[in-house]
Protein backbone atom coordinates (compact mmCIF):
# COMPACT_ATOMS: atom_id res chain seq x y z
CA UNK A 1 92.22 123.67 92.98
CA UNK A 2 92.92 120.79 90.49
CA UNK A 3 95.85 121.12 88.02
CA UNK A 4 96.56 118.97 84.80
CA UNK A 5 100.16 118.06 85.74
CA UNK A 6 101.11 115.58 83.16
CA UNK A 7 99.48 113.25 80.83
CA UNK A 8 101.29 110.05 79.02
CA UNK A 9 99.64 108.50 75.94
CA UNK A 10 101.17 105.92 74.34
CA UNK A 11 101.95 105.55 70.23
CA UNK A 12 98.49 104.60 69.58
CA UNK A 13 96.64 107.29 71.18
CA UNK A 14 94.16 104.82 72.46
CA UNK A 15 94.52 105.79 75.95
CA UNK A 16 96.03 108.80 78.19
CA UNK A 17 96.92 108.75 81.90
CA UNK A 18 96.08 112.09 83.19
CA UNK A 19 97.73 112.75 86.47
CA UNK A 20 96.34 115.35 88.33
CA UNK A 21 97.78 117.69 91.25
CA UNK A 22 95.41 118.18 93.79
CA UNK A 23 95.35 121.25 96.63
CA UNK A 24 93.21 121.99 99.28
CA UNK A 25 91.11 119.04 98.82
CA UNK A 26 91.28 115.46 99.69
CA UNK A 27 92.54 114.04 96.77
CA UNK A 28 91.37 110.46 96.58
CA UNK A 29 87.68 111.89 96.46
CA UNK A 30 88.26 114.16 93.62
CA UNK A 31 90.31 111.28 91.72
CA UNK A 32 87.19 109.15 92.38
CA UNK A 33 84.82 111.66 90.94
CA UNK A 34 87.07 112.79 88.07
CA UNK A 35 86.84 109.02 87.09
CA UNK A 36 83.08 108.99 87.23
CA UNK A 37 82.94 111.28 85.05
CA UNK A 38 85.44 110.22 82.74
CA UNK A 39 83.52 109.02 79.69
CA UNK A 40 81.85 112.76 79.64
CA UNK A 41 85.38 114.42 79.81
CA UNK A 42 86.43 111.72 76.95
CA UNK A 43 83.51 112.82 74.66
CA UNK A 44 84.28 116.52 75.37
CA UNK A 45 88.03 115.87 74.27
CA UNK A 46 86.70 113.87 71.09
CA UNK A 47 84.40 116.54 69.91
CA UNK A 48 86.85 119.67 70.76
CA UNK A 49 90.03 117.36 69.18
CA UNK A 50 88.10 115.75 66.33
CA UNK A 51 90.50 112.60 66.52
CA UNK A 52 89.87 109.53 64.79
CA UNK A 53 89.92 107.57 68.19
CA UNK A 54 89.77 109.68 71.34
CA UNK A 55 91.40 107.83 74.10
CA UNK A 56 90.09 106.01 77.29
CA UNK A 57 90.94 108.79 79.92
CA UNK A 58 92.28 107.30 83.22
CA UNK A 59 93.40 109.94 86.43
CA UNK A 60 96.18 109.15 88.66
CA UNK A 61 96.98 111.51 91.66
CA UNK A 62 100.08 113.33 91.24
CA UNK A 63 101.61 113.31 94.51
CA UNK A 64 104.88 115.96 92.92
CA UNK A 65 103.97 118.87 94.88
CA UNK A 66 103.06 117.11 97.85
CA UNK A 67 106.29 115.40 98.25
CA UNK A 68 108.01 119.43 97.55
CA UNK A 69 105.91 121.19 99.95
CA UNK A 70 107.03 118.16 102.81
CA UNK A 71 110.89 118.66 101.41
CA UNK A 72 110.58 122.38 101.92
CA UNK A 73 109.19 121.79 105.51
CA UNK A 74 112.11 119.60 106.41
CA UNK A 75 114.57 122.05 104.84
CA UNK A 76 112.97 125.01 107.27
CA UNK A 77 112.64 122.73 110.00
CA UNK A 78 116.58 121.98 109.74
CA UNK A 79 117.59 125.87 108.76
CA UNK A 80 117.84 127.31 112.48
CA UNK A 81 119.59 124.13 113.60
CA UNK A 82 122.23 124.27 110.92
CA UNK A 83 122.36 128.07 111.93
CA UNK A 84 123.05 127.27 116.00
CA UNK A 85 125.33 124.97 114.81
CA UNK A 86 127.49 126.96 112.97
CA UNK A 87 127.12 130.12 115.12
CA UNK A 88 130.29 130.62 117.62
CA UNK A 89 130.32 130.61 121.11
C-alpha cells in the first residue's frame, strides 16, 4: 500500500517533492522504483494538469507513520507497568 502523504513545490512550480508513506513493503525498493519511473508519472501529471511547466517529480520516504506505529508500541509496552505501579498492595 503506497500513500501520497505530502508534496512541497516551491513558488516556481518547477519541481515537487512527493513524499510517500509506505506499508507492508520495504520501502527503499518502492522509492527506488517510483523514481525510475518518474519521468512517466511527470508526463502523466503534465497531460492530466495541462501546466505550462510540469515539475521534475522527486520521492522521499515518509517515515510519519512509522515513527507513530513505534510511539504507540512504546505507549502499550509502558501501559501495564504504569498500571502495577499505581495498583495498591
Amino acid at each position: 500500500l503506497i500513500t501520497v502523504s505530502k508534496v512541497i513545490m516551491p513558488g516556481d512550480l518547477r519541481t515537487a517533492k512527493v513524499f510517500v508513506s509506505v506499508l507492508n513493503a520495504e520501502a527503499d525498493k518502492v522509492i527506488e522504483a517510483l523514481q525510475k519511473e518518474a519521468s512517466e508519472i511527470q508526463r502523466y501529471l503534465g497531460a492530466e494538469l495541462k501546466m505550462r511547466f510540469c515539475p521534475k517529480v522527486i520521492f522521499y520516504k515518509d517515515d510519519t507513520t512509522e515513527h507513530l506505529l513505534k510511539i504507540e508500541r512504546l505507549i502499550e509496552e509502558l501501559g501495564p507497568e504504569k498500571k502495577d505501579e499505581e495498583s495498591p498492595e
